[in-house]
Protein backbone atom coordinates (compact mmCIF):
# COMPACT_ATOMS: atom_id res chain seq x y z
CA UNK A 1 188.44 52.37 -94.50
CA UNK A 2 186.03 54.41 -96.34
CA UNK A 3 188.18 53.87 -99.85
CA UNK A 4 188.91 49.93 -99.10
CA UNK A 5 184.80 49.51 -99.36
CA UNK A 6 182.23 49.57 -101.44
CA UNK A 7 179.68 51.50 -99.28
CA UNK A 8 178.30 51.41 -96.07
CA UNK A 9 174.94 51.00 -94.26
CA UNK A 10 173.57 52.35 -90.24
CA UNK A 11 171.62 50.89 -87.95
CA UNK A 12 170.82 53.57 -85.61
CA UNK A 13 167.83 54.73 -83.01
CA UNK A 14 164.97 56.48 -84.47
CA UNK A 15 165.34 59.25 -81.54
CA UNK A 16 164.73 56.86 -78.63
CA UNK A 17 163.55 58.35 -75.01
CA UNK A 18 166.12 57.68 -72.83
CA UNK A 19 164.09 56.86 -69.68
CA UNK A 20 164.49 58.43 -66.58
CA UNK A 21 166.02 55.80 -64.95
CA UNK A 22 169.92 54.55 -63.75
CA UNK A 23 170.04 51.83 -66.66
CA UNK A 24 168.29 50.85 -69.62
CA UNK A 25 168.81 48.13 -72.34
CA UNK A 26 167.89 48.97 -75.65
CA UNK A 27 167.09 46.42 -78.21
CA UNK A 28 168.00 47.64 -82.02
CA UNK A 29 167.19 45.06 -84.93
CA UNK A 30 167.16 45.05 -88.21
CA UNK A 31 167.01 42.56 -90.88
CA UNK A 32 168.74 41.63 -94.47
CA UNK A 33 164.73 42.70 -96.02
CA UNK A 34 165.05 46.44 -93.77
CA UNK A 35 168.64 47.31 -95.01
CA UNK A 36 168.89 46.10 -98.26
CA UNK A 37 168.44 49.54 -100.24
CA UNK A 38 171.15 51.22 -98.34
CA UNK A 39 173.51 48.72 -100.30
CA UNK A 40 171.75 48.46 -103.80
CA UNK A 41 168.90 45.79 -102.96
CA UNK A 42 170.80 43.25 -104.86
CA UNK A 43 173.40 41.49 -103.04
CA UNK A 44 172.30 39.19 -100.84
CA UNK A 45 175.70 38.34 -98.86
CA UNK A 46 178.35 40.89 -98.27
CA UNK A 47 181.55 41.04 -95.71
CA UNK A 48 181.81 43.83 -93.22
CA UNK A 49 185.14 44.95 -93.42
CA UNK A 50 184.62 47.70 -90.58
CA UNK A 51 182.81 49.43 -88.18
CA UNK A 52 182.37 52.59 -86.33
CA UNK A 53 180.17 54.47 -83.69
CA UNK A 54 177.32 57.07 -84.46
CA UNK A 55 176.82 58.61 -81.19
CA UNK A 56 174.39 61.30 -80.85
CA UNK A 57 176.17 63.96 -78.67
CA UNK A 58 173.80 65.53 -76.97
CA UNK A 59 172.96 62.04 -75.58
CA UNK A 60 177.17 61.03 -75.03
CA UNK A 61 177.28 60.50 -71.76
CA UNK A 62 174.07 58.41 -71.31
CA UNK A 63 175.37 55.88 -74.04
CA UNK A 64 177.55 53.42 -71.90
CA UNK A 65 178.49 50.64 -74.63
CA UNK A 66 176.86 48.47 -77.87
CA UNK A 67 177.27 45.23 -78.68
CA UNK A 68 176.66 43.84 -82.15
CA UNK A 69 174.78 40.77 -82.75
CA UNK A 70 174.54 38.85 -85.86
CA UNK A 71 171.22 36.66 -85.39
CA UNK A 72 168.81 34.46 -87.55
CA UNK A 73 165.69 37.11 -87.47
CA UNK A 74 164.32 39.97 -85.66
CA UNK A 75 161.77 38.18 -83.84
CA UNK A 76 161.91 35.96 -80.57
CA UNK A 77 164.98 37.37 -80.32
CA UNK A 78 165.21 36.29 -76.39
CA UNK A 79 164.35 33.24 -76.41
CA UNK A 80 166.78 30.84 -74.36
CA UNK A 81 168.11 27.06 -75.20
CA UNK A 82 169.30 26.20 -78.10
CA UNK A 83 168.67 29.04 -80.19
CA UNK A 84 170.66 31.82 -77.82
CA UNK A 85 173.90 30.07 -79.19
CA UNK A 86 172.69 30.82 -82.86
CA UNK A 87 174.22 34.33 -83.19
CA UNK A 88 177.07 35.46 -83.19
CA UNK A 89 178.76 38.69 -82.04
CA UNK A 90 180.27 41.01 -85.04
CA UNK A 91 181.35 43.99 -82.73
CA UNK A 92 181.49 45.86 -79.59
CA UNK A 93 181.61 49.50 -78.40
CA UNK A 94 182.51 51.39 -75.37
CA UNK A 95 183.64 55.23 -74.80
CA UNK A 96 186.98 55.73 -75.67
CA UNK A 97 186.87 53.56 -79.06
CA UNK A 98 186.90 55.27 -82.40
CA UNK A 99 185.87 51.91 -84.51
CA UNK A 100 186.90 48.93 -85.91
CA UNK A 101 189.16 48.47 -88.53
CA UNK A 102 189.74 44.66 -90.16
CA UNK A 103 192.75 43.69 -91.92
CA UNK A 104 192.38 43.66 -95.93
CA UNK A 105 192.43 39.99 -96.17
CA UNK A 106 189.54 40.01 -93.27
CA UNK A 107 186.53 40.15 -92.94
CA UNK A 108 182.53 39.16 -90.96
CA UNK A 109 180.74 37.44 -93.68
CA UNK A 110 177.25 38.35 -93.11
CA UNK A 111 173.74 37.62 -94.36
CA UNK A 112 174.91 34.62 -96.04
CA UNK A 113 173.36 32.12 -93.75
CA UNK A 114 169.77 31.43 -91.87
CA UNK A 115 172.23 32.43 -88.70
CA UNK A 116 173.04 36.00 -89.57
CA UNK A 117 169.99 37.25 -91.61
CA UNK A 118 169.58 40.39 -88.94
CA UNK A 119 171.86 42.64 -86.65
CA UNK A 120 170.52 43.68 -83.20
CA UNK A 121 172.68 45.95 -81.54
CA UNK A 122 172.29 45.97 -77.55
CA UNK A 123 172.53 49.83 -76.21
CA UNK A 124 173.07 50.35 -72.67
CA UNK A 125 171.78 53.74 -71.52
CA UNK A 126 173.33 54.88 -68.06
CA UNK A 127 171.32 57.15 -66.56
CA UNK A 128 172.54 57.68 -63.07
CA UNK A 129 170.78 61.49 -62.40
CA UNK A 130 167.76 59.70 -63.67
CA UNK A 131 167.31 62.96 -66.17
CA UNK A 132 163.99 62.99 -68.68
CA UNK A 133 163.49 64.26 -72.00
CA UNK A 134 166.38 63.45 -73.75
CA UNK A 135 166.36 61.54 -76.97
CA UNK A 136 168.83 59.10 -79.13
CA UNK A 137 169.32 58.37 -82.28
CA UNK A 138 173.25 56.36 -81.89
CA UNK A 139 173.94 53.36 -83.49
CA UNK A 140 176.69 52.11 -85.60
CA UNK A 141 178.23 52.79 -89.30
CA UNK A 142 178.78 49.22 -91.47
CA UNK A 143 181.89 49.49 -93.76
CA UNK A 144 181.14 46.51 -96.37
CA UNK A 145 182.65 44.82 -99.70
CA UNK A 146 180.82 42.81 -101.96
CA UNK A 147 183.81 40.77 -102.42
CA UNK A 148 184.55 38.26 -100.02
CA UNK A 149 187.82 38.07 -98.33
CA UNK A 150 190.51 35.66 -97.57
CA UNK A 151 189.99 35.24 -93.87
CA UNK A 152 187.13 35.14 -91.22
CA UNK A 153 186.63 37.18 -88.87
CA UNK A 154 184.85 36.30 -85.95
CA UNK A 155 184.83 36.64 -81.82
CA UNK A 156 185.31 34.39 -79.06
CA UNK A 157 183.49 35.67 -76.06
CA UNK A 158 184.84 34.08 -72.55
CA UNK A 159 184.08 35.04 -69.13
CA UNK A 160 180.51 35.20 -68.73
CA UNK A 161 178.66 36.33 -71.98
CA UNK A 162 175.32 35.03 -71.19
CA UNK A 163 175.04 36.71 -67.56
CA UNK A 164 174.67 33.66 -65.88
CA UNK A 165 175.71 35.40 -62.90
CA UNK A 166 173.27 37.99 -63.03
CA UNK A 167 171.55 38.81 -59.50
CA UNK A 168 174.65 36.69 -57.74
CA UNK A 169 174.93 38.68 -54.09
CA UNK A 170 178.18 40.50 -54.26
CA UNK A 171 179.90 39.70 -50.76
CA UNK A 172 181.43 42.73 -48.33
CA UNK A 173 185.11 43.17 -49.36
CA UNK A 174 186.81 42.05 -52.31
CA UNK A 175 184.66 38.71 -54.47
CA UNK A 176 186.51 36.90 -57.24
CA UNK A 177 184.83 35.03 -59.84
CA UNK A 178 187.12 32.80 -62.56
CA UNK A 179 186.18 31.18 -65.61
CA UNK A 180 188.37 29.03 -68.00
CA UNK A 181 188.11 27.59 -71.18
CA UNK A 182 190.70 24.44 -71.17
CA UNK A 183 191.85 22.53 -74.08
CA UNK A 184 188.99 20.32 -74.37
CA UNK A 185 186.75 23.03 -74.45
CA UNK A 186 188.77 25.36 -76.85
CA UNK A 187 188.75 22.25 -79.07
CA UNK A 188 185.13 21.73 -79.90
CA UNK A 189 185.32 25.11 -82.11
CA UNK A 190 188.87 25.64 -82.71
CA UNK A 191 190.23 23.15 -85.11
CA UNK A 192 192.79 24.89 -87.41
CA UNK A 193 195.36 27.85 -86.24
CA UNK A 194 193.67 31.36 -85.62
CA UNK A 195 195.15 34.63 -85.85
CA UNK A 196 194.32 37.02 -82.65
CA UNK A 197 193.16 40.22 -83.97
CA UNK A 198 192.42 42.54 -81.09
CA UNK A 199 191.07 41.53 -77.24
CA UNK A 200 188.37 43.84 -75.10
CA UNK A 201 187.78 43.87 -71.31
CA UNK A 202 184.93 44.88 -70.29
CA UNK A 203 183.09 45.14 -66.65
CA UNK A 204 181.06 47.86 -65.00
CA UNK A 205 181.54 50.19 -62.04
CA UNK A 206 181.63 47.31 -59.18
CA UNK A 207 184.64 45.72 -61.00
CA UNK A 208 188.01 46.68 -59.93
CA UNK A 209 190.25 44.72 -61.26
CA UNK A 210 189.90 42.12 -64.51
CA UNK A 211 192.64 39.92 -65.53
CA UNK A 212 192.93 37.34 -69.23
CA UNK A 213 195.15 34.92 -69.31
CA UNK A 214 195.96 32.65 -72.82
CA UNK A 215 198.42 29.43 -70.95
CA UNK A 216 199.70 27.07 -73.23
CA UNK A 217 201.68 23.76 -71.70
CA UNK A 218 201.18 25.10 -68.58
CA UNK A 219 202.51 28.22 -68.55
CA UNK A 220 200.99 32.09 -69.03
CA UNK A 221 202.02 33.00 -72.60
CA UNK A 222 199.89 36.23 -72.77
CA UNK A 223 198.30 38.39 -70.06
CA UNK A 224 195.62 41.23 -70.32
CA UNK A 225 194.61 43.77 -67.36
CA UNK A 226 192.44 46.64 -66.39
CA UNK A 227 192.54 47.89 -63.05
C-alpha cells in the first residue's frame, strides 16, 4: 500500500489515561488546518486509498474497536438532528484486523467538501478489571494519493448506527431485534450500480448471534453470520 501512495498522515492519542473504569468512549478529532503539514500543507483535497491501526501495546487489550468519522468540523461534534447525518464513516477497526486496503481504482475522497473537513475517530476503551495508570497513544495510519481515483468509496451502515436502542431492557432468555432497509429505502441513496467491497459485523459481549441478509425479488441472495 505503502508504494501505491504518496504519503501518509496519523491521527493518534496524545498518551490518553485510560480511566479506571469497565468502558470508556474516547473522542479523537482533527481537522484539514491540524494535519495539513504531515502531507505538504498544500493540497487541499486528497483520496485515502488505505488505512491501518496504530495500537499502542502496552494498552492492546484495553482498545476494543475505532470507528472513523469523516465530519464538517471539530466542534459540536454531538449535536443531534439534522447535522448527525452530515458525516460520513471512512473506516472501522476491531482486534483481529490488520487494515484496510482499497482497490487501485478506489478510493474516500476527503477534505474536499464542508462535510468532511475533519476526522474524529471514536475509541472504545474496555476496561473490565477497572485497572489505573495506564496510558494510550493508538490511533490510525492514513495511506493517501493526491490523485483522485476512478471510483468512490464509501459505507453503508445498517442495523442500528445511531444507538437508538441504547438503554432498551434486554429481556431473560434469548431477545431479537431486526432492522431492514427495503427497496424504497435503499433507493433514496442508491441510484446507479455499486460494487460491494468488504462487509463487518459487529456487536458486543451480550450478542450471540448476528445475521445480514442482501434479498433481491424475494429471495436471500447473500448471507453473513457471526455466532
Amino acid at each position: 500500500m505503502e508504494k501505491n501512495s504518496d504519503g501518509y498522515f496519523d491521527v493518534v492519542n496524545d498518551a490518553f489515561e485510560i480511566p479506571a473504569q469497565e468502558t470508556k468512549y474516547e473522542y479523537l478529532c482533527k481537522s484539514y488546518d491540524e494535519l495539513n503539514e504531515q502531507f505538504g500543507g498544500d493540497k487541499t483535497d486528497i483520496t485515502m486509498i488505505g488505512a491501518t491501526p496504530i495500537i499502542t501495546e502496552k494498552t492492546r487489550q484495553f482498545v476494543h474497536h475505532f470507528t472513523v468519522t469523516a465530519v464538517p468540523s471539530c466542534t459540536n461534534l454531538f449535536v443531534g438532528g439534522e447535522k448527525a447525518f452530515k458525516r460520513e464513516q471512512i473506516y472501522g477497526w476491531a482486534p483481529g484486523e490488520h487494515g484496510m486496503i482499497l482497490p487501485d481504482n478506489v478510493g474516500f475522497p476527503m477534505f474536499d467538501s464542508e462535510f468532511n473537513q475533519a476526522i474524529l475517530i471514536e475509541i472504545h476503551f474496555n476496561n473490565p478489571k477497572r485497572i489505573s495508570g495506564m496510558e494510550d497513544s493508538s490511533g490510525v495510519r492514513f495511506y493517501y494519493t493526491s490523485t483522485k481515483r476512478e471510483y468512490d468509496a464509501a459505507m453503508l451502515q445498517v442495523g442500528d448506527p445511531m444507538l437508538g436502542l441504547r438503554g432498551v431492557a434486554i429481556n431473560d432468555g434469548l431477545t431479537q431485534h431486526e432492522f431492514t432497509c427495503g427497496g424504497t429505502c435503499s433507493s433514496l441513496f442508491l441510484d446507479e450500480p455499486v460494487t460491494v467491497l468488504w462487509e463487518k459485523l459487529h456487536m458486543h459481549k451480550t450478542g450471540t448471534r448476528m445475521v445480514n441478509e442482501v434479498i433481491r425479488g424475494g429471495e436471500v441472495f447473500h448471507t453473513a453470520k457471526v455466532e
